[in-house]
PDB file of N, CA and C in Angstrom:
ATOM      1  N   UNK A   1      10.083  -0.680 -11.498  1.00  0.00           N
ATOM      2  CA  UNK A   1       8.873  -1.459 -11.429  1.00  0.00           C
ATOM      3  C   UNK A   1       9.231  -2.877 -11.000  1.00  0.00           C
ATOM      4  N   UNK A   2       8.724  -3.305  -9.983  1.00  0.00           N
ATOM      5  CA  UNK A   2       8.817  -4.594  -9.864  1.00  0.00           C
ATOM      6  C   UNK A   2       6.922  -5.573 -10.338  1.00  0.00           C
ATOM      7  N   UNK A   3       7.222  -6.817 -10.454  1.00  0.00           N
ATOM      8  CA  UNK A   3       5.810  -7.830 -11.012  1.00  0.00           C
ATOM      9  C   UNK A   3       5.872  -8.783 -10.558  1.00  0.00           C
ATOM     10  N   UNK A   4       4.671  -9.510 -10.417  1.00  0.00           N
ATOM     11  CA  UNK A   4       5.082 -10.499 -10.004  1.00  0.00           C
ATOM     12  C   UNK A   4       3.646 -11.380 -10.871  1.00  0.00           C
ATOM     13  N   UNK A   5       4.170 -12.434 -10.843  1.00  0.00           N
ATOM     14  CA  UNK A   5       3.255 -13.103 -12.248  1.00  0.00           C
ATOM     15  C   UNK A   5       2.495 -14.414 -11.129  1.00  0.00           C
ATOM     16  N   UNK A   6       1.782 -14.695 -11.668  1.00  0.00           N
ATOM     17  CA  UNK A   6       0.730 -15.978 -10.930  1.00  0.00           C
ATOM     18  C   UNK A   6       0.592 -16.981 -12.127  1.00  0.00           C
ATOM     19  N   UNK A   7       1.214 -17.945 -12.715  1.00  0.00           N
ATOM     20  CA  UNK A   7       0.545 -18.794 -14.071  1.00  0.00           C
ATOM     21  C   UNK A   7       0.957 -17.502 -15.360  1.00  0.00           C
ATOM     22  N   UNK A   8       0.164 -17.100 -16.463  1.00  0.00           N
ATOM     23  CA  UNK A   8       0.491 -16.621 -17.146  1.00  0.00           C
ATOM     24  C   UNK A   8       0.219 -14.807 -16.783  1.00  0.00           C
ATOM     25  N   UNK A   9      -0.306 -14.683 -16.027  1.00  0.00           N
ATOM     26  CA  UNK A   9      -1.122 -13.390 -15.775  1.00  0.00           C
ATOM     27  C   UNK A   9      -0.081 -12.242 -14.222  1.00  0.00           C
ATOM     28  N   UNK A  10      -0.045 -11.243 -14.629  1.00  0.00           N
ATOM     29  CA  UNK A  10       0.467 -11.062 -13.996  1.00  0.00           C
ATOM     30  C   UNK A  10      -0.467 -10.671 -12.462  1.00  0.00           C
ATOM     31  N   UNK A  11      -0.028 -10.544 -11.698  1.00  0.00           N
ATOM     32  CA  UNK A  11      -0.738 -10.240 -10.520  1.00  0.00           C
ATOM     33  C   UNK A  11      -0.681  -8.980 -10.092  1.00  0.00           C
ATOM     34  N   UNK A  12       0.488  -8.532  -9.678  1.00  0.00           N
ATOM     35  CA  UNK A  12       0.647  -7.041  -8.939  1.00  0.00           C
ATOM     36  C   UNK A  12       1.965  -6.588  -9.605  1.00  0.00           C
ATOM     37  N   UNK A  13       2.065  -5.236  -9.851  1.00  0.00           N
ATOM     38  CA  UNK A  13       3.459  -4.502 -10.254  1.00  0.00           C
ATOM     39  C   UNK A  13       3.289  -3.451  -9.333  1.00  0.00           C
ATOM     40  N   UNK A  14       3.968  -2.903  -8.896  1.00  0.00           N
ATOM     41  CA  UNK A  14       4.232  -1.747  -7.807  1.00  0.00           C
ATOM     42  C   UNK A  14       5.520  -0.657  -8.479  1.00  0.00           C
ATOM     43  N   UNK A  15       5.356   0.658  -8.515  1.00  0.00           N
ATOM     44  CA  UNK A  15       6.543   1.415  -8.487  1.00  0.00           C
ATOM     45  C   UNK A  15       6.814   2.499  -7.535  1.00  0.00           C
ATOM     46  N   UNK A  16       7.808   3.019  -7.328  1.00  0.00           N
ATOM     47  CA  UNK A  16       7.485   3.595  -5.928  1.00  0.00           C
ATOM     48  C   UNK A  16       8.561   5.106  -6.514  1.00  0.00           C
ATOM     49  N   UNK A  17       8.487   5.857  -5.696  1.00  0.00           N
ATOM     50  CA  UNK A  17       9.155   7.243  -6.109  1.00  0.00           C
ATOM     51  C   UNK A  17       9.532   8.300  -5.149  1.00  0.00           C
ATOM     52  N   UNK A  18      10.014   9.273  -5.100  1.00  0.00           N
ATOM     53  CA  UNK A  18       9.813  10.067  -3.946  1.00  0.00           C
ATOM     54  C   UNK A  18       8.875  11.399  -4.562  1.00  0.00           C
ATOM     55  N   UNK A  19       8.490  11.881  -3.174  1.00  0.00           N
ATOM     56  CA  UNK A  19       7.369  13.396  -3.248  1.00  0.00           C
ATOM     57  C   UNK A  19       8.106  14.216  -2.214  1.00  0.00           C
ATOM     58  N   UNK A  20       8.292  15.121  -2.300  1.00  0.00           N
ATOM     59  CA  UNK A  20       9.173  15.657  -1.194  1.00  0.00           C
ATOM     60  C   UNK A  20       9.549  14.790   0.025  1.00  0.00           C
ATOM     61  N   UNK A  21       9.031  14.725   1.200  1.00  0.00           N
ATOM     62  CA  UNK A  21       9.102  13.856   2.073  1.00  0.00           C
ATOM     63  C   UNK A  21       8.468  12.782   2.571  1.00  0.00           C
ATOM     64  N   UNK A  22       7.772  12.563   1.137  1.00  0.00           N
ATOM     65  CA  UNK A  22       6.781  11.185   1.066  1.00  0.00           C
ATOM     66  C   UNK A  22       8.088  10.150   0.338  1.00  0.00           C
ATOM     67  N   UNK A  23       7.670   8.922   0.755  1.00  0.00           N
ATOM     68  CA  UNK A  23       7.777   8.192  -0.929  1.00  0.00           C
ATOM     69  C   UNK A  23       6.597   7.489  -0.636  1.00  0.00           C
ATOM     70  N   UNK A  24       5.892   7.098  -2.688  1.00  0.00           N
ATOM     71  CA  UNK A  24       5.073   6.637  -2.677  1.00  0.00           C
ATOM     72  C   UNK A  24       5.327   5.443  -3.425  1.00  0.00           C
ATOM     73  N   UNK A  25       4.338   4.239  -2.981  1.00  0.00           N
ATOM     74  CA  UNK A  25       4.168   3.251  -3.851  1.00  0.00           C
ATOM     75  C   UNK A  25       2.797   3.152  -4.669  1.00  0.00           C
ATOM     76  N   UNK A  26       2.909   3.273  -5.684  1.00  0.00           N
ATOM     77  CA  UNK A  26       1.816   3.099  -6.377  1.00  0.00           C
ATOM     78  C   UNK A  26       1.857   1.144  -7.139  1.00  0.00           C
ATOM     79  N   UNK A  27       0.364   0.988  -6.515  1.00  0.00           N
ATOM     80  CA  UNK A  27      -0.166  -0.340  -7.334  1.00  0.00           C
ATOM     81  C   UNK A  27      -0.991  -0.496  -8.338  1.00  0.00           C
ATOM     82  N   UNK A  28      -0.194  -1.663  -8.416  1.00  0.00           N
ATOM     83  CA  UNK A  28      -1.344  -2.006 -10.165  1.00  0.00           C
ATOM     84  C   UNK A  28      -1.779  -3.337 -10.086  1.00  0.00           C
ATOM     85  N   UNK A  29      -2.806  -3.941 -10.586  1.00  0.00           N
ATOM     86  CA  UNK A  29      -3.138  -5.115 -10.335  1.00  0.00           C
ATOM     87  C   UNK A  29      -4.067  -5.622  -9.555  1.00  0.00           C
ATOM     88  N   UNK A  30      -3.740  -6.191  -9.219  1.00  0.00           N
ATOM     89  CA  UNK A  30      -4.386  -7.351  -7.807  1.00  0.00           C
ATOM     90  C   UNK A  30      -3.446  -7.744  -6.654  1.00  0.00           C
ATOM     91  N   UNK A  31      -3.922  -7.230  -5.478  1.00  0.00           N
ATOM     92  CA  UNK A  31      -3.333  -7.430  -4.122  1.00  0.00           C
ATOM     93  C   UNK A  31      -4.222  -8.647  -3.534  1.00  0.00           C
ATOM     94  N   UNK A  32      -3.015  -9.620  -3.706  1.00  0.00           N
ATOM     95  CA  UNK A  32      -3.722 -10.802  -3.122  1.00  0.00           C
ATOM     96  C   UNK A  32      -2.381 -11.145  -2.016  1.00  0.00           C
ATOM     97  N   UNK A  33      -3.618 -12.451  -0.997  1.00  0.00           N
ATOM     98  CA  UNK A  33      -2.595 -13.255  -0.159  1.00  0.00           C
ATOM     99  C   UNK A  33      -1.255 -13.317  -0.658  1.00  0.00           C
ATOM    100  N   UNK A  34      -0.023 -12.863  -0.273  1.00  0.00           N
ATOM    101  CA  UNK A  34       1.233 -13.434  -0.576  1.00  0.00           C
ATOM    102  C   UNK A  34       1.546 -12.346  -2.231  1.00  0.00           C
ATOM    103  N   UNK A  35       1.310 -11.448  -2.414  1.00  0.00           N
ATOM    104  CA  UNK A  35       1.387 -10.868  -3.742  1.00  0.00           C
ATOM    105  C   UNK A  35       2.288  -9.694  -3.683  1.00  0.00           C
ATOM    106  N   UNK A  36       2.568  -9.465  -2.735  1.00  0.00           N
ATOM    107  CA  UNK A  36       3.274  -7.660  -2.292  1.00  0.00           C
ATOM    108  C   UNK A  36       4.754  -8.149  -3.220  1.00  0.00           C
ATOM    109  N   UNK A  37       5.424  -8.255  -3.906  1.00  0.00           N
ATOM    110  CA  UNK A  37       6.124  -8.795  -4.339  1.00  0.00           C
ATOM    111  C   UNK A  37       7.897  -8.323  -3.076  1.00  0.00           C
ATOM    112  N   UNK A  38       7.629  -7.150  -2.879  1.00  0.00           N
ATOM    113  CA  UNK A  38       8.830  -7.033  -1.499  1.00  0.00           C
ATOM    114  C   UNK A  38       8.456  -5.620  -0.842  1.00  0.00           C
ATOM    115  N   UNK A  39       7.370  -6.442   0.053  1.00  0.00           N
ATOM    116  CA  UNK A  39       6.718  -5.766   0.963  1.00  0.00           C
ATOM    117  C   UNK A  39       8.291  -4.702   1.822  1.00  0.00           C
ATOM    118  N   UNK A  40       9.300  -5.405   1.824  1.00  0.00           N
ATOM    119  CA  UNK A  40      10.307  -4.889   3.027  1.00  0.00           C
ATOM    120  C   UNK A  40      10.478  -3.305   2.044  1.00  0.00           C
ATOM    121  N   UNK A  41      10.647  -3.061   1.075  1.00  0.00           N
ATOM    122  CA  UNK A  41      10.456  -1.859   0.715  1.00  0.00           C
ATOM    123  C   UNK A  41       9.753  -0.696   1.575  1.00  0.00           C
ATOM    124  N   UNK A  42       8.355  -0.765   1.703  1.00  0.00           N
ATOM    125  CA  UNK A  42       7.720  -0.373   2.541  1.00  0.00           C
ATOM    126  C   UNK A  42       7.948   0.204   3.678  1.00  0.00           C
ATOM    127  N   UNK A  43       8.567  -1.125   4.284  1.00  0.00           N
ATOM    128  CA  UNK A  43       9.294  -0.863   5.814  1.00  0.00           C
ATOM    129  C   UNK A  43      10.444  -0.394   5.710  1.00  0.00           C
ATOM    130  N   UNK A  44      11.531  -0.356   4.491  1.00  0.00           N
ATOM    131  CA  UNK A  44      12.670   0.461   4.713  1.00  0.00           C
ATOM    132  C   UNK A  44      12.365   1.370   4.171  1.00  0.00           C
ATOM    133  N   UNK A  45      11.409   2.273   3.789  1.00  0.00           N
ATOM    134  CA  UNK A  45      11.041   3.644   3.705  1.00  0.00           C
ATOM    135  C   UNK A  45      10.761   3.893   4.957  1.00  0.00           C
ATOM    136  N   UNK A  46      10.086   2.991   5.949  1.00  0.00           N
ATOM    137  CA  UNK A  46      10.177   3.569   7.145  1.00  0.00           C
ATOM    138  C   UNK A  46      10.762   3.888   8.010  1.00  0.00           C
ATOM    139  N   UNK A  47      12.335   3.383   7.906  1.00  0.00           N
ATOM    140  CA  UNK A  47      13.372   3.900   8.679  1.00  0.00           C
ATOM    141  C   UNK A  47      13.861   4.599   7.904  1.00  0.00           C
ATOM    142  N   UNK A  48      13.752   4.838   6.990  1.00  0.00           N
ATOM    143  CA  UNK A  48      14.647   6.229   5.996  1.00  0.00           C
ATOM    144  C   UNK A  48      14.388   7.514   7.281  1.00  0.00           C
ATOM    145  N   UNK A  49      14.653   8.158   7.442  1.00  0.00           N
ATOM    146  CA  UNK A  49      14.901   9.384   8.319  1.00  0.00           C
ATOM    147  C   UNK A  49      14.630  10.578   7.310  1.00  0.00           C
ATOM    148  N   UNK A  50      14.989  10.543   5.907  1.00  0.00           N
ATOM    149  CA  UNK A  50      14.445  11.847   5.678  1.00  0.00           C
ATOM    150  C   UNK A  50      12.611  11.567   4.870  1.00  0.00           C
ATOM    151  N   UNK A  51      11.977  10.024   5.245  1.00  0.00           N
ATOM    152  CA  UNK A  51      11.200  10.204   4.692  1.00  0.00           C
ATOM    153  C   UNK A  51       9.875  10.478   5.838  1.00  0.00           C
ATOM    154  N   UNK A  52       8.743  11.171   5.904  1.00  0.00           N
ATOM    155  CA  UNK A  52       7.660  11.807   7.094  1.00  0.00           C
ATOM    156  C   UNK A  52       6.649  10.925   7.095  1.00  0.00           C
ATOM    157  N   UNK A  53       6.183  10.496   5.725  1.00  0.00           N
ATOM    158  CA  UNK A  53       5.027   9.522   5.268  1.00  0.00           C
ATOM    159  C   UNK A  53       4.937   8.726   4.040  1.00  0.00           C
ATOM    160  N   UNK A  54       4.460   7.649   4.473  1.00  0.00           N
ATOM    161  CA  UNK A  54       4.763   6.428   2.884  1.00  0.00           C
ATOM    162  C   UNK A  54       2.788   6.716   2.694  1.00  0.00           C
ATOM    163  N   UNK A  55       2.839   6.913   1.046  1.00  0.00           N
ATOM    164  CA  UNK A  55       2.152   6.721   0.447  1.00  0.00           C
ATOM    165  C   UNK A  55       1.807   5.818  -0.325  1.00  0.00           C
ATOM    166  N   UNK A  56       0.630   5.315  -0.278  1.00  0.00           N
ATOM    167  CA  UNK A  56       0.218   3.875  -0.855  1.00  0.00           C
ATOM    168  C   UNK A  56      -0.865   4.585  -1.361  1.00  0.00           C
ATOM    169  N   UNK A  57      -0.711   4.310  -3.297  1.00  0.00           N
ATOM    170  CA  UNK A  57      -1.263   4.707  -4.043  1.00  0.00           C
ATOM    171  C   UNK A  57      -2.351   3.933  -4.873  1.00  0.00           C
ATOM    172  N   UNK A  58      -3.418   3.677  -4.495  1.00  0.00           N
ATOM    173  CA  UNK A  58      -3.990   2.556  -4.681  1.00  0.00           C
ATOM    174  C   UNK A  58      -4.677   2.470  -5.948  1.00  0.00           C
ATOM    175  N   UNK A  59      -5.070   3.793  -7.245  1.00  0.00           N
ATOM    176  CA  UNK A  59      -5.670   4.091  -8.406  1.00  0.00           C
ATOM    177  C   UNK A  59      -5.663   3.147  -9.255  1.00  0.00           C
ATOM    178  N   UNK A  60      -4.465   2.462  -9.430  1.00  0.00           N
ATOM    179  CA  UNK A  60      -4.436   1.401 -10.648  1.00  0.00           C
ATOM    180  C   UNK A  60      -4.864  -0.107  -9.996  1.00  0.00           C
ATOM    181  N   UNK A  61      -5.499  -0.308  -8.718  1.00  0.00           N
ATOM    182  CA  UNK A  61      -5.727  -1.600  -7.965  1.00  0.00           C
ATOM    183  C   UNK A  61      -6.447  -1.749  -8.404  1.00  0.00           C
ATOM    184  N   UNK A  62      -6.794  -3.088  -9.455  1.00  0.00           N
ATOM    185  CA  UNK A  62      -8.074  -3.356  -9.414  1.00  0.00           C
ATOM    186  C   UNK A  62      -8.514  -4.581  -8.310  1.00  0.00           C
ATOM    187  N   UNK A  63      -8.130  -5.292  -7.797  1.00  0.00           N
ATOM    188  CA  UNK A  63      -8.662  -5.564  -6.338  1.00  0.00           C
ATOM    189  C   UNK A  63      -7.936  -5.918  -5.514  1.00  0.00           C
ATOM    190  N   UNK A  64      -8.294  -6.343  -3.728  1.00  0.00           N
ATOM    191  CA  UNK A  64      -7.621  -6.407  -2.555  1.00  0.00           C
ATOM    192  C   UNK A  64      -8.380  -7.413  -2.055  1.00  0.00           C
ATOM    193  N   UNK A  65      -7.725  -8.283  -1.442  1.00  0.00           N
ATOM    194  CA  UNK A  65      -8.626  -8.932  -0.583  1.00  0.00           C
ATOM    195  C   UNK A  65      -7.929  -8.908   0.724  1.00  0.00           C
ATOM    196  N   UNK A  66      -8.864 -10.069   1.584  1.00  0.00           N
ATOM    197  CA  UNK A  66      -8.512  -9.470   3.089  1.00  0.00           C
ATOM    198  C   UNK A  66      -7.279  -9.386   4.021  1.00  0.00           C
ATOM    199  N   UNK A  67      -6.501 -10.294   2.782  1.00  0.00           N
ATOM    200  CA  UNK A  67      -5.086  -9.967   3.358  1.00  0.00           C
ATOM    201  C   UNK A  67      -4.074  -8.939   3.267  1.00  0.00           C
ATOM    202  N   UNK A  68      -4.624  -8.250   1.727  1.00  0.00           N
ATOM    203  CA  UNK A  68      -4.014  -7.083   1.391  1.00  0.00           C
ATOM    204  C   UNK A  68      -4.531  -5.976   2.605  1.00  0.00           C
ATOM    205  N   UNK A  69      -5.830  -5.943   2.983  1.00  0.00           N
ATOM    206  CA  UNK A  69      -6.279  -5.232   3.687  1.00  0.00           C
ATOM    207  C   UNK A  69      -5.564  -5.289   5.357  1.00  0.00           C
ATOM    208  N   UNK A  70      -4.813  -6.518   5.488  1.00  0.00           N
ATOM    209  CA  UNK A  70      -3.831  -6.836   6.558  1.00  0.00           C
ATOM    210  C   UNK A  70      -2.577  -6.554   6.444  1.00  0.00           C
ATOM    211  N   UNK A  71      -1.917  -6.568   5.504  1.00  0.00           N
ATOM    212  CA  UNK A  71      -0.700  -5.838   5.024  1.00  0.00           C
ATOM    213  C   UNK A  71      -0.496  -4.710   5.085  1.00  0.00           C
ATOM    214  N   UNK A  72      -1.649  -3.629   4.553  1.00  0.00           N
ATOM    215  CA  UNK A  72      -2.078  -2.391   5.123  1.00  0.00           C
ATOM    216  C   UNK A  72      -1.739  -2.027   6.751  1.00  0.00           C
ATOM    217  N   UNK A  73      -2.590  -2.541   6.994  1.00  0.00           N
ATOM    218  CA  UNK A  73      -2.897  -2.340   8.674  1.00  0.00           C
ATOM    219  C   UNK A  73      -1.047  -2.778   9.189  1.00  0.00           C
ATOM    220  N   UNK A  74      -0.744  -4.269   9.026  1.00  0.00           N
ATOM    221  CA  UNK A  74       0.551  -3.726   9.634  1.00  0.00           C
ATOM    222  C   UNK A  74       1.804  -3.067   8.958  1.00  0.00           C
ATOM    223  N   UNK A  75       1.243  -2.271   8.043  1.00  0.00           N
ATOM    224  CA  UNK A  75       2.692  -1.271   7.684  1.00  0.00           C
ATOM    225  C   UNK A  75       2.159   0.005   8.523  1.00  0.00           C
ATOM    226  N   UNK A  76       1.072   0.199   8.816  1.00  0.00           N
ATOM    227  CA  UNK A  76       0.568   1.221   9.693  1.00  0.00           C
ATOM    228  C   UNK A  76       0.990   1.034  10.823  1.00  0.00           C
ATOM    229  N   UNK A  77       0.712  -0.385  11.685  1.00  0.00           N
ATOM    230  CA  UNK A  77       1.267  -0.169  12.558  1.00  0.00           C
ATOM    231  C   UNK A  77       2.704   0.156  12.983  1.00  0.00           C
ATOM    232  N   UNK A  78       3.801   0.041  11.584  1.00  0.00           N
ATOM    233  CA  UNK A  78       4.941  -0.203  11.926  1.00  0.00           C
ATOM    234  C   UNK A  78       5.584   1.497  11.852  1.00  0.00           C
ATOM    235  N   UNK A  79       4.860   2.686  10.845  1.00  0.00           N
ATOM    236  CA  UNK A  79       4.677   3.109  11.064  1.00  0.00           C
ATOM    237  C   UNK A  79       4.343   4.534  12.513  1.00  0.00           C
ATOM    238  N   UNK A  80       3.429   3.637  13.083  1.00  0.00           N
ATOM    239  CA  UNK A  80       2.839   4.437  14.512  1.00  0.00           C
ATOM    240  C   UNK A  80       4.178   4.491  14.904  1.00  0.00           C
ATOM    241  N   UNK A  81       4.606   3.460  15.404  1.00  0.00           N
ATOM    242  CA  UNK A  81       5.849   2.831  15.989  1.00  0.00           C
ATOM    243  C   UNK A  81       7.294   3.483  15.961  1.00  0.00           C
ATOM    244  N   UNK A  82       7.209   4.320  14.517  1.00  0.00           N
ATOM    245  CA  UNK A  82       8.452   4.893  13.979  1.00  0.00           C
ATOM    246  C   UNK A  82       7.715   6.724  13.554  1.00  0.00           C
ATOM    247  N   UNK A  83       6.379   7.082  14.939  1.00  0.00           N
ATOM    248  CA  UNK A  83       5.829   8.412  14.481  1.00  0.00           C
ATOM    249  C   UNK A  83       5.678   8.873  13.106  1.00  0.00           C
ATOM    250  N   UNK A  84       5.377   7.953  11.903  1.00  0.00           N
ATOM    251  CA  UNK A  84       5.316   8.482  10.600  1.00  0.00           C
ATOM    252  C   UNK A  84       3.976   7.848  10.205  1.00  0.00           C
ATOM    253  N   UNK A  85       3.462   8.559   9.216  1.00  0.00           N
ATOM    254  CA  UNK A  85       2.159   7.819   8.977  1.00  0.00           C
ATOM    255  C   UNK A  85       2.207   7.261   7.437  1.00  0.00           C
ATOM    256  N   UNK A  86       1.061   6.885   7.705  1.00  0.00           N
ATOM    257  CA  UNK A  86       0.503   5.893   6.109  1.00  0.00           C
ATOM    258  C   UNK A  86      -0.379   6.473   5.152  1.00  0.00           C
ATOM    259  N   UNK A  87      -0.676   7.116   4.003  1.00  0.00           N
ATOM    260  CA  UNK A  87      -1.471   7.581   3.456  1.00  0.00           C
ATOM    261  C   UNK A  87      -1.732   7.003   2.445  1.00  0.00           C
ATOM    262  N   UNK A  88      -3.413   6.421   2.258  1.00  0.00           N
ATOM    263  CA  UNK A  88      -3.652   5.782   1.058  1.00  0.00           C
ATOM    264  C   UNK A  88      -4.469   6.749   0.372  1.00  0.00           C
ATOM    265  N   UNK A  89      -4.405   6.629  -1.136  1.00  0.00           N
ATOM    266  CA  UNK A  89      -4.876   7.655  -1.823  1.00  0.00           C
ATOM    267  C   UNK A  89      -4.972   7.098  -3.180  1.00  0.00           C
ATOM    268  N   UNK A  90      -6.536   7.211  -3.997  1.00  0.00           N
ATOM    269  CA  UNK A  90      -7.114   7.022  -4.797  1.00  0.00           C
ATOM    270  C   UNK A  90      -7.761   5.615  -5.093  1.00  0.00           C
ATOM    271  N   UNK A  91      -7.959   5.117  -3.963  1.00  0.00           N
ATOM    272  CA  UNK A  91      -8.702   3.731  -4.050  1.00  0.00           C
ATOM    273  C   UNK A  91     -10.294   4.345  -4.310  1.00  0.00           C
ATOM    274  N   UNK A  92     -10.447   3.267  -5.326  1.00  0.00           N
ATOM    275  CA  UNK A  92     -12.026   3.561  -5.727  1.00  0.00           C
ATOM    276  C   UNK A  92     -12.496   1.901  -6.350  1.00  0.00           C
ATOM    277  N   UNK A  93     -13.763   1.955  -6.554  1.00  0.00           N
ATOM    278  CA  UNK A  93     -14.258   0.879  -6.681  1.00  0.00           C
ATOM    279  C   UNK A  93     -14.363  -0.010  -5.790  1.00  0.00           C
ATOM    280  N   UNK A  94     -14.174  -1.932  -6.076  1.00  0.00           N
ATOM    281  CA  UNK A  94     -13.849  -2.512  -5.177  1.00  0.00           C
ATOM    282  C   UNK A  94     -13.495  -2.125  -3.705  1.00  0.00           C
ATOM    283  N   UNK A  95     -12.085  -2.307  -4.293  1.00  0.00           N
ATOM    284  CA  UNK A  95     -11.237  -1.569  -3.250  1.00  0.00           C
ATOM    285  C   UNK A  95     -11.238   0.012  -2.233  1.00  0.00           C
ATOM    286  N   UNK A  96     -11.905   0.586  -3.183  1.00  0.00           N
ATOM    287  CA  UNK A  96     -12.566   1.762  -1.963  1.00  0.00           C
ATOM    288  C   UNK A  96     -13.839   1.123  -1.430  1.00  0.00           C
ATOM    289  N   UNK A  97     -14.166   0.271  -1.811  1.00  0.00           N
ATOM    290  CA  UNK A  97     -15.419  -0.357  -1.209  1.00  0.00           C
ATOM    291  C   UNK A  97     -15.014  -1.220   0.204  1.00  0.00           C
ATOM    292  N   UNK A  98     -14.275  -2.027   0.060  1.00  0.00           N
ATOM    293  CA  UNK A  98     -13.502  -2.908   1.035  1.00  0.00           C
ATOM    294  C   UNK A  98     -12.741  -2.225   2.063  1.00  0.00           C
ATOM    295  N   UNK A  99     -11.832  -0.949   1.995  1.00  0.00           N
ATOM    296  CA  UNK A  99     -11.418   0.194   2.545  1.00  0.00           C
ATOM    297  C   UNK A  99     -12.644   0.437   3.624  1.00  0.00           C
ATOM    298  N   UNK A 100     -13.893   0.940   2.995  1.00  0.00           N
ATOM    299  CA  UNK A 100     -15.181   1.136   3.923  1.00  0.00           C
ATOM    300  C   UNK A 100     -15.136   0.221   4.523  1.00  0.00           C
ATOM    301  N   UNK A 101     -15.605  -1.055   4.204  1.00  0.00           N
ATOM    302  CA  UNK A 101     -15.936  -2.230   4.730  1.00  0.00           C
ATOM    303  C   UNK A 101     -15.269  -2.524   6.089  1.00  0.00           C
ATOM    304  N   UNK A 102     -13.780  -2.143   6.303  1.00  0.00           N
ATOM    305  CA  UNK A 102     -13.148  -2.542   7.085  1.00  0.00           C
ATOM    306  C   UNK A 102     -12.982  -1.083   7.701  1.00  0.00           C
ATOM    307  N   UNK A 103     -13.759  -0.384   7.022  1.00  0.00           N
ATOM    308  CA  UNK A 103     -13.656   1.206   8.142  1.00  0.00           C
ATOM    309  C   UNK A 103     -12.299   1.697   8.377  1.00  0.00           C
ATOM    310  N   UNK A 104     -11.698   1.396   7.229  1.00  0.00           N
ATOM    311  CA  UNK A 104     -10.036   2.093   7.690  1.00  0.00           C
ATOM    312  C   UNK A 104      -9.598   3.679   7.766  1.00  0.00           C
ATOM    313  N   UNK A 105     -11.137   4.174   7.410  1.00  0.00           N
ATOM    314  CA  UNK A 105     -10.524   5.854   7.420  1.00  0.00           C
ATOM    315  C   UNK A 105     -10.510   6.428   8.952  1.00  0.00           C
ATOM    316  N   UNK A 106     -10.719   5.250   9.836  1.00  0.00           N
ATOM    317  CA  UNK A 106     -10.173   5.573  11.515  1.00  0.00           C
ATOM    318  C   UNK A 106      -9.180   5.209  11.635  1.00  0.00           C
ATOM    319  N   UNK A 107      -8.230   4.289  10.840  1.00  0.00           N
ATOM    320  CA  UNK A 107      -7.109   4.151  11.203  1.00  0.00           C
ATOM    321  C   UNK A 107      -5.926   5.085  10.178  1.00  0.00           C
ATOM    322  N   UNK A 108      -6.498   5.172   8.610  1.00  0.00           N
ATOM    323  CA  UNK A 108      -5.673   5.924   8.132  1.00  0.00           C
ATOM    324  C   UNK A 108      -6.179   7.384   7.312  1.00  0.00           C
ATOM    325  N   UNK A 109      -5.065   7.892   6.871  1.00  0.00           N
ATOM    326  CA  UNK A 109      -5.366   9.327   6.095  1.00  0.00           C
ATOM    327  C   UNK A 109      -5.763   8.791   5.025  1.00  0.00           C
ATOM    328  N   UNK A 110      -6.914   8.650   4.463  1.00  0.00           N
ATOM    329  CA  UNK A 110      -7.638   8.323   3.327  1.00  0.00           C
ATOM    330  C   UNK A 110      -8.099   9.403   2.228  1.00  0.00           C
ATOM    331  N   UNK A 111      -6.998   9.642   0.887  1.00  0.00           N
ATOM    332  CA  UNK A 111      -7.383  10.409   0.113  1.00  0.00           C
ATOM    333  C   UNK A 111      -7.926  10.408  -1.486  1.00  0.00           C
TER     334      UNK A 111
END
């Protein structure tokens, strides 16, 4: 688990795992500007070679704003780039709200 704290409160914790040829990161918290605590994770799942697709597990988010929603988009693109995809899965509330908002189920596998 990594955290990362803002003042007394924490902001975002992330843990990540493998699924057969996924790995996933699951969040907790709040995805704000500057909050990914080490986004490069992400991206070195994406050159891993035995991994097919990074999962971004969004259930425990309680919110995103529009930069998280940009962080998204370019791990996708980095992704395309390296033929593997992005799968987000279990955003609800807010954050499945904002997901709509920005219409991302044309850009990603939304589950």
């Amino acid at each position: 688990m990594i955290a990362r704290t803002h003042g007394n409160r924490s902001v975002m914790e992330f843990f990540s795992h493998e699924e057969g040829q996924s790995r996933v990161f699951s969040l907790k918290g709040r995805l704000e500007f500057g909050d990914f605590p080490d986004s490069s994770q992400v991206l070195d799942a994406l050159e891993d070679n035995d991994i097919s697709q990074v999962v971004i597990d969004l259930t425990d988010l309680e919110f995103m704003d529009s930069a998280g929603v940009g962080l998204l988009i370019g791990f996708n693109k980095s992704a395309a780039e390296k033929d593997k995809t992005i799968v987000l899965r279990g955003a609800s509330g807010g954050v499945g709200e904002l997901l709509e908002l920005f219409q991302l189920a044309s850009v990603f596998d939304i589950r």
